[in-house]
Protein backbone atom coordinates (compact mmCIF):
# COMPACT_ATOMS: atom_id res chain seq x y z
CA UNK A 1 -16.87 -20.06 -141.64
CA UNK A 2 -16.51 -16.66 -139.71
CA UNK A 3 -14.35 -17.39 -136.71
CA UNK A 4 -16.12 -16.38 -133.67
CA UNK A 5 -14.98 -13.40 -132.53
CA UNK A 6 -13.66 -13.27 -128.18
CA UNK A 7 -15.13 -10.27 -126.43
CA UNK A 8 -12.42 -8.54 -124.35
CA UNK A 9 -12.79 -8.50 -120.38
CA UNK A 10 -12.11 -5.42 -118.43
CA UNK A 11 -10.91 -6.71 -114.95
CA UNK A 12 -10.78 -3.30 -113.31
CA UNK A 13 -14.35 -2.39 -114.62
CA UNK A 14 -16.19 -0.04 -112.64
CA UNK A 15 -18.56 -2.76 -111.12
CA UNK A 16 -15.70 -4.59 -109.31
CA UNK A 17 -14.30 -1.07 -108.19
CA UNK A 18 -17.51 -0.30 -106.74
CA UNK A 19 -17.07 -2.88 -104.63
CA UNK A 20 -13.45 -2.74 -103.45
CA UNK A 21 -14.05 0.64 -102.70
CA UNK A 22 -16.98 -0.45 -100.52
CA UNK A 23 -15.10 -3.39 -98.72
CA UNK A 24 -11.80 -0.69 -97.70
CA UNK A 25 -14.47 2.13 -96.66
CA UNK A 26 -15.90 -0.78 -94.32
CA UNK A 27 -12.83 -1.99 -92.96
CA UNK A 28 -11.51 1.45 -92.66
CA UNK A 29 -14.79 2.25 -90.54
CA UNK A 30 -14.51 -0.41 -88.01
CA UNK A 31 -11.16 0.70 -87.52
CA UNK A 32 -12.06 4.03 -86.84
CA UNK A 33 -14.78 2.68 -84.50
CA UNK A 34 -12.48 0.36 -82.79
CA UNK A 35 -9.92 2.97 -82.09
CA UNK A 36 -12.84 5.44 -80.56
CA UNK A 37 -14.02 3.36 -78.32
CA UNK A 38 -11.00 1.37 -76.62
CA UNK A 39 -9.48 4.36 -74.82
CA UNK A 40 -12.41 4.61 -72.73
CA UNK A 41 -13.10 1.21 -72.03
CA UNK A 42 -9.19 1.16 -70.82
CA UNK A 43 -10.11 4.43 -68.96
CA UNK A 44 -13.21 3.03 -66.89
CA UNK A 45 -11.53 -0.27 -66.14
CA UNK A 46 -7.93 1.78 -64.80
CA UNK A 47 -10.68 3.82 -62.27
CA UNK A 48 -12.21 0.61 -61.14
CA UNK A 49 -8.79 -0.38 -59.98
CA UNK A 50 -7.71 2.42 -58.42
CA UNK A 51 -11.06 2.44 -56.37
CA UNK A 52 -10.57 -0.88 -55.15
CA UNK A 53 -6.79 -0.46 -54.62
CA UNK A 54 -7.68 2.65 -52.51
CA UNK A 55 -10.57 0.70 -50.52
CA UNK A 56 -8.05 -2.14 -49.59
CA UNK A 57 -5.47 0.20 -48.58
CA UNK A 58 -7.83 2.10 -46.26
CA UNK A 59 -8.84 -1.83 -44.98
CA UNK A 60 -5.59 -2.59 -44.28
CA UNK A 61 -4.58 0.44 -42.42
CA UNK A 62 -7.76 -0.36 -40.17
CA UNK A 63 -6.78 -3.83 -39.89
CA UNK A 64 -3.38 -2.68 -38.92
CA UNK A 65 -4.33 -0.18 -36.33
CA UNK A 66 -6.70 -3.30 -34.90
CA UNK A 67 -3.63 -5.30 -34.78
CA UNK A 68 -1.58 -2.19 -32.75
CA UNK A 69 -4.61 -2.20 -30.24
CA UNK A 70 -5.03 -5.74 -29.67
CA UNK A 71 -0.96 -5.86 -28.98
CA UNK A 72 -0.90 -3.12 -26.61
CA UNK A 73 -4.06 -4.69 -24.71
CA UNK A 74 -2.37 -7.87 -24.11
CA UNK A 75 0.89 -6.25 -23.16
CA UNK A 76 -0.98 -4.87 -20.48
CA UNK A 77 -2.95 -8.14 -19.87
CA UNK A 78 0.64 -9.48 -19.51
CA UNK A 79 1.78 -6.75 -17.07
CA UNK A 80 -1.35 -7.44 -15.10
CA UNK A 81 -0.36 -11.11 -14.45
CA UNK A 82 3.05 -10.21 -13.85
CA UNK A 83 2.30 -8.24 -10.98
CA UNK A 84 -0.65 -10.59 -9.72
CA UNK A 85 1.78 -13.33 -9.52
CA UNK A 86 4.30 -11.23 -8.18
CA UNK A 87 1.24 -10.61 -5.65
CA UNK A 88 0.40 -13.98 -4.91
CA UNK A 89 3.80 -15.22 -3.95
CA UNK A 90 4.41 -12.82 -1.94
CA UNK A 91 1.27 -13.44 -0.22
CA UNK A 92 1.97 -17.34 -0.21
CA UNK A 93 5.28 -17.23 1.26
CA UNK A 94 3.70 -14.47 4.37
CA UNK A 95 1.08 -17.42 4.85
CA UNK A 96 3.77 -19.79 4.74
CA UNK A 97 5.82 -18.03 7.52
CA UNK A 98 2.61 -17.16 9.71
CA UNK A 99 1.42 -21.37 9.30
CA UNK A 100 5.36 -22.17 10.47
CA UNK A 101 5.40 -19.63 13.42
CA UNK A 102 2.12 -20.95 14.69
CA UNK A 103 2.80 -24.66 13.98
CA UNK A 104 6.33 -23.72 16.36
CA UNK A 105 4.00 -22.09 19.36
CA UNK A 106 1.38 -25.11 19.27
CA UNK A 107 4.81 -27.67 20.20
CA UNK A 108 5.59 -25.39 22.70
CA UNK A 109 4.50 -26.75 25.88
CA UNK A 110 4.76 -23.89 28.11
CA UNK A 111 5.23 -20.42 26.80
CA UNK A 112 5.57 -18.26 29.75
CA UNK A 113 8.59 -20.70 30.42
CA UNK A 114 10.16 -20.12 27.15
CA UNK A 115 9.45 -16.29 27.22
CA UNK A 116 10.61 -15.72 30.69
CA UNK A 117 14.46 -17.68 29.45
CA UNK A 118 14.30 -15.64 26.30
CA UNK A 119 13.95 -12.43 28.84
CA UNK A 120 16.58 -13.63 30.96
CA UNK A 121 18.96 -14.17 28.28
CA UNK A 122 18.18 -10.57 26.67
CA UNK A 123 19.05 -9.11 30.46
CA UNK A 124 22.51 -11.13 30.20
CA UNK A 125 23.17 -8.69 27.37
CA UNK A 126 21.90 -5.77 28.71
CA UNK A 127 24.77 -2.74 28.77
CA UNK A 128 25.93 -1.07 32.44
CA UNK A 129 23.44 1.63 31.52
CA UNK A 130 20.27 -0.53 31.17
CA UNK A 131 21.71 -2.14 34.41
CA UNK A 132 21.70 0.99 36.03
CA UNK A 133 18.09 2.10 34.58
CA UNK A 134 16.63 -1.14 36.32
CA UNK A 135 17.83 -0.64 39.44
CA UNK A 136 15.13 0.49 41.18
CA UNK A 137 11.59 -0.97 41.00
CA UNK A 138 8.42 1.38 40.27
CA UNK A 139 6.34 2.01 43.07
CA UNK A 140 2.63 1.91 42.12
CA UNK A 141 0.10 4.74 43.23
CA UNK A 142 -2.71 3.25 44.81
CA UNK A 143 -4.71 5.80 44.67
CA UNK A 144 -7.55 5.81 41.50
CA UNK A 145 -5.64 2.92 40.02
CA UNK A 146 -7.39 -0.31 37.87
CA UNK A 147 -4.70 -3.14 37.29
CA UNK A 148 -2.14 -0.55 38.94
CA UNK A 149 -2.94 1.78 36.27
CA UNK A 150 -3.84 5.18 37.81
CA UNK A 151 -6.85 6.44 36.17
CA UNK A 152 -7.77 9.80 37.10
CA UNK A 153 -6.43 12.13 33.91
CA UNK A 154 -9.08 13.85 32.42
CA UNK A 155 -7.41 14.06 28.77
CA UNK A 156 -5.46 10.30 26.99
CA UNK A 157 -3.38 9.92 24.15
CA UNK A 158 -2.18 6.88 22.88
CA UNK A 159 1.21 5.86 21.09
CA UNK A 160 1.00 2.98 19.06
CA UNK A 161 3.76 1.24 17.26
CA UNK A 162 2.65 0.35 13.52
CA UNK A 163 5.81 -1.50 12.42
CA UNK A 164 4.64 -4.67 10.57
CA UNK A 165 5.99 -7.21 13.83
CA UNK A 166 3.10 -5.58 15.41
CA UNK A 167 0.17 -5.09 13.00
CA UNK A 168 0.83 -8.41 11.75
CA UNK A 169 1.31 -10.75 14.99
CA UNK A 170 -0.18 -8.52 17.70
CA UNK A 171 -2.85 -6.04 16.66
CA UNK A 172 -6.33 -7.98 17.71
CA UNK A 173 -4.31 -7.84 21.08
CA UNK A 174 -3.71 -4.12 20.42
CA UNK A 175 -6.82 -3.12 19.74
CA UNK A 176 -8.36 -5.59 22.48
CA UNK A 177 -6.20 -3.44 24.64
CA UNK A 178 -6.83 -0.31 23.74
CA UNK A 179 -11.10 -0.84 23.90
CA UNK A 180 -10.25 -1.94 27.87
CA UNK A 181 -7.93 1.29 28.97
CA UNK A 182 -11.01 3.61 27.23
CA UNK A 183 -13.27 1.34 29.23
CA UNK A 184 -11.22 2.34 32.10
CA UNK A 185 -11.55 5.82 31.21
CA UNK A 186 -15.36 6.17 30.81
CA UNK A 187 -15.43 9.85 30.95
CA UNK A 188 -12.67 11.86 29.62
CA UNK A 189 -12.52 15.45 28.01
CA UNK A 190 -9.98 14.69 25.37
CA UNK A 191 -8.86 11.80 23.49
CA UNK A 192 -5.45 11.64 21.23
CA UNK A 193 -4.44 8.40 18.46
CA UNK A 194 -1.29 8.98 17.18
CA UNK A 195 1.66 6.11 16.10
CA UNK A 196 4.85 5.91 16.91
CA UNK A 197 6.67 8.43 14.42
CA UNK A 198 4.13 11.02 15.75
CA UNK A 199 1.80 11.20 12.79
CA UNK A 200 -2.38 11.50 14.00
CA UNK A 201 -4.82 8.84 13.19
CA UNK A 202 -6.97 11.83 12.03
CA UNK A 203 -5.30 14.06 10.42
CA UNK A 204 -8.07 16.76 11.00
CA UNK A 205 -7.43 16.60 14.70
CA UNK A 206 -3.80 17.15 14.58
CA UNK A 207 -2.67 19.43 17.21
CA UNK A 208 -5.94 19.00 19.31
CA UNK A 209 -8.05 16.72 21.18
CA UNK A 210 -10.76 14.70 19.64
CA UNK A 211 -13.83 15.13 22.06
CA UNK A 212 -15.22 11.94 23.85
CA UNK A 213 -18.20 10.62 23.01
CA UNK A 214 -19.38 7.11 22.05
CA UNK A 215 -19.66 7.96 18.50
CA UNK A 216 -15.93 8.89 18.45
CA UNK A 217 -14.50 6.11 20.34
CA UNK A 218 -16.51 3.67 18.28
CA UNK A 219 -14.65 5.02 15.43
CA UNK A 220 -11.34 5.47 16.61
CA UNK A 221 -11.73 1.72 17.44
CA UNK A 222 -12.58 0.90 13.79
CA UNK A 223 -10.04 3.15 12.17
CA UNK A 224 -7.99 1.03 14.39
CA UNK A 225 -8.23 -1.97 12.25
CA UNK A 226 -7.06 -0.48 9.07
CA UNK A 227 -4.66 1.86 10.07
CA UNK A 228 -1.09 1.11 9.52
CA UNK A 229 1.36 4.33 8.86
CA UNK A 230 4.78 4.25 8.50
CA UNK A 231 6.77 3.27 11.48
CA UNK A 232 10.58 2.60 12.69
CA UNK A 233 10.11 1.10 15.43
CA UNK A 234 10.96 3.89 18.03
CA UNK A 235 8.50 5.59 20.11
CA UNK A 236 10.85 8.67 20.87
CA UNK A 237 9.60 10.84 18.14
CA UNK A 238 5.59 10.34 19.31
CA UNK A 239 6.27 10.78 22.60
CA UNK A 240 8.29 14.09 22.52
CA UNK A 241 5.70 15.14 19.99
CA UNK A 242 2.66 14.47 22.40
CA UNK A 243 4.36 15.89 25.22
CA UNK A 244 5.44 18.77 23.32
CA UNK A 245 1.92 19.16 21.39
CA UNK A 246 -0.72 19.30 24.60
CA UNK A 247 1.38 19.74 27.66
CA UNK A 248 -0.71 22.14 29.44
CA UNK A 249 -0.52 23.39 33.12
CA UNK A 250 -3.81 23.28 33.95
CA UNK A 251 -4.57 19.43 32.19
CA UNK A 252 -3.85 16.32 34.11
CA UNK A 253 -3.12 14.12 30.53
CA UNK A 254 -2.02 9.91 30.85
CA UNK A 255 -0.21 8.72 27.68
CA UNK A 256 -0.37 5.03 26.86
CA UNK A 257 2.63 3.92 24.92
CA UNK A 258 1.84 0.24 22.79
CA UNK A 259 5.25 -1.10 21.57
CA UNK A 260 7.48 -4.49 21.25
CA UNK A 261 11.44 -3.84 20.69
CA UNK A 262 13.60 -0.47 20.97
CA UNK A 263 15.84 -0.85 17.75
CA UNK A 264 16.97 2.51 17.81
CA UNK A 265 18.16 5.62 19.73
CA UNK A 266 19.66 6.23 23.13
CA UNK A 267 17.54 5.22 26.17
CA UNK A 268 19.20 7.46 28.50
CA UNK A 269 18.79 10.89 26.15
CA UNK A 270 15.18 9.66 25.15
CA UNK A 271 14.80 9.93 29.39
CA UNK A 272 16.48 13.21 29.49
CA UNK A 273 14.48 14.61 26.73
CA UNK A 274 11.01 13.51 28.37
CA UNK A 275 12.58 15.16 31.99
CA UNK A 276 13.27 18.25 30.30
CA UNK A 277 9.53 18.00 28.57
CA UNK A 278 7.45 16.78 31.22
CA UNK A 279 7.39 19.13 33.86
CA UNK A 280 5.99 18.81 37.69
CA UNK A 281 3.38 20.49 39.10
CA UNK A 282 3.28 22.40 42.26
CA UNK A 283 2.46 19.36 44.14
CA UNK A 284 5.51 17.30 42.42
CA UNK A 285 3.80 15.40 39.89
CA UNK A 286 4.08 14.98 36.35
CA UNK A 287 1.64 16.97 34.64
CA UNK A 288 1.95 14.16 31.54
CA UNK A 289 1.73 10.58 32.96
CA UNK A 290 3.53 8.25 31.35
CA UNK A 291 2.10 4.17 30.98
CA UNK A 292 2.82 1.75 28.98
CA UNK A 293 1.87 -1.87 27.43
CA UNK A 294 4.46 -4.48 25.55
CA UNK A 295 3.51 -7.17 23.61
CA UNK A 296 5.40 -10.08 22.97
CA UNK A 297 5.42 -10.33 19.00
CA UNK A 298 9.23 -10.70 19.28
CA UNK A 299 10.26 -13.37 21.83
CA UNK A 300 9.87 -16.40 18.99
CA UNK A 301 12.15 -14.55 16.83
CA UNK A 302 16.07 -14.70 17.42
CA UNK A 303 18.14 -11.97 17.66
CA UNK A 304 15.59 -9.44 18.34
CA UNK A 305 15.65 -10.14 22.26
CA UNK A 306 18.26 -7.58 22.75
CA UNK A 307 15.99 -4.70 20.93
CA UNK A 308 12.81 -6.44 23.07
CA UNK A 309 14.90 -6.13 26.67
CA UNK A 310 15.68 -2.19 25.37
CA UNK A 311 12.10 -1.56 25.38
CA UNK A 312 11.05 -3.24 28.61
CA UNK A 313 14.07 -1.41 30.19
CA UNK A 314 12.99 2.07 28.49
CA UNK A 315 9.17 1.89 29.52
CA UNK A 316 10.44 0.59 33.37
CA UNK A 317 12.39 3.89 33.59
CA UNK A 318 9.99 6.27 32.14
CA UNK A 319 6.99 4.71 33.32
CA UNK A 320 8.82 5.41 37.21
CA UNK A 321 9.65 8.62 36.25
CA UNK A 322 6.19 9.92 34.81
CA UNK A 323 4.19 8.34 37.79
CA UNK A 324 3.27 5.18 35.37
CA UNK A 325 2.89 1.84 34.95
CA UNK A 326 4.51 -0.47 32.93
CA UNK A 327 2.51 -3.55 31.99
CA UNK A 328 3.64 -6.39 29.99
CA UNK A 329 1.77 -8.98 28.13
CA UNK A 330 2.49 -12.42 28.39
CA UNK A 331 0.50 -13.85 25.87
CA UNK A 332 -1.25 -12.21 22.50
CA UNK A 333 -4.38 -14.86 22.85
């Protein structure tokens, strides 16, 4: 028998390198695909990022200036609490003080008593001058007087201590006071407010008289109530300034001096001064008459009855010299 013959194989025949070729073409083409498309998904997703990192910056910078706002608002808020506390106990311990000084005058059983020792020990310290200053007694004009204040000026300015003693113990008194002398007055061609230091109650009037009427009285009497310039406790600069501001020949003018203590200054050149100032007429009168009114805001208060017993013994001397009264109050109910 014919052995069979084997039939070669070809591995490499065309058929199978059809089909490698086919398999590296399609894995080269996804490759190329891949590598196309990646950079710009990478690209897209970096921009998204750098949106919403800008976004939360610009949120956080808002947030922050928020923050700033809401720290300087309650620094103030702080500030403001400060100082209304600050407020308050200052206003508690002046309520304080005012309940202890009127819980003292209800025990007292008789204050004219009390103020009339208090005056006599204030005269124990008095110096040879005052001494000599009280000597002799004023002698009241009878004439045109109401209380012993003469009342016939046609033109009245009042000096009015504003130190605290008296707006805060004595002023309904004060402007009680002041209501009866206009009373007194009823018709007058001039009136004057000015305070102690000299300065004007209205400032638009300064260096001339505010005309009477009803109107302006009513309002000088309110202004009254609120007014409260700065004051040291001497009347020596608003009475030289009144005298020296309407002194006229041919006006008859009564000033009304409202006070409690003399702290400062000489009594003796404050005299002088107001001599020199005030001059007489042809028929030997003042041409400024001089009266005055003391409360006693000071006389529960030690060591103030030497500055109190100044005062009386200044408005005694002037009062007798200017063809005055002095008047002193007893009581401020």
């Amino acid at each position: 028998m014919k052995k069979s013959q084997r039939k070669n194989i070809e591995i490499f025949s065309l058929s199978f390198l059809d089909v490698v070729s086919c398999g590296f073409g399609a894995i080269i083409l996804l490759l190329v695909i891949s590598k196309i498309s990646q950079p710009i998904v990478i690209e897209e997703s970096t921009t998204d990022l750098r949106k919403v990192l800008i976004e939360t910056e610009q949120q956080l910078e808002k947030i922050q200036g928020q923050v700033k706002t809401t720290h300087h608002e309650l620094a103030q808020t702080d500030q403001f609490l400060a100082q209304s506390q600050e407020q308050l106990s200052n206003k508690t311990s002046e309520l304080n003080k005012i309940r202890g000084e009127f819980k003292n005058s209800k025990n007292t059983l008789n204050a004219q008593t009390i103020i009339e020792e208090k005056l006599s020990r204030a005269r124990q310290k008095l110096t040879e001058e005052m001494r000599r200053l009280q000597q002799n007694t004023p002698v009241s004009n009878k004439e045109n007087t109401v209380g012993g204040i003469s009342v016939d000026s046609e033109y009245v300015i009042f000096i009015i201590d504003t130190s605290g003693s008296m707006r805060n113990f004595a002023w309904p008194m004060v402007r009680k006071k002041m209501k009866e002398i206009l009373d007194i007055h009823p018709n007058v061609k001039g009136i004057q407010v000015m305070n102690d230091m000299g300065d004007y109650m209205f400032s638009q009037y300064s260096g001339r008289w505010i005309p009477d009427t009803p109107g302006r009285r009513r309002t000088i009497l309110k202004r009254l109530s609120s007014w409260e310039p700065f004051s040291n406790s001497s009347p020596e600069e608003g009475i030289t300034r009144a005298i020296r501001s309407f002194y006229a020949a041919d006006k008859q003018i009564s000033l009304y001096i409202f006070g409690d203590d003399f702290s400062r200054g000489s009594i003796q050149s404050l005299i002088n001064t107001v001599a020199r100032l005030n001059k007489t007429n042809r028929s030997g009168k003042k041409r400024v008459r001089i009266n005055a009114v003391g409360f006693p805001v000071l006389f529960n208060h030690p060591g103030t009855e030497t500055n109190v017993a100044r005062f009386s013994a200044l408005m005694r001397k002037l009062t007798e010299n200017n063809n005055g009264s002095f008047v002193g109050i007893t009581q401020l109910r």
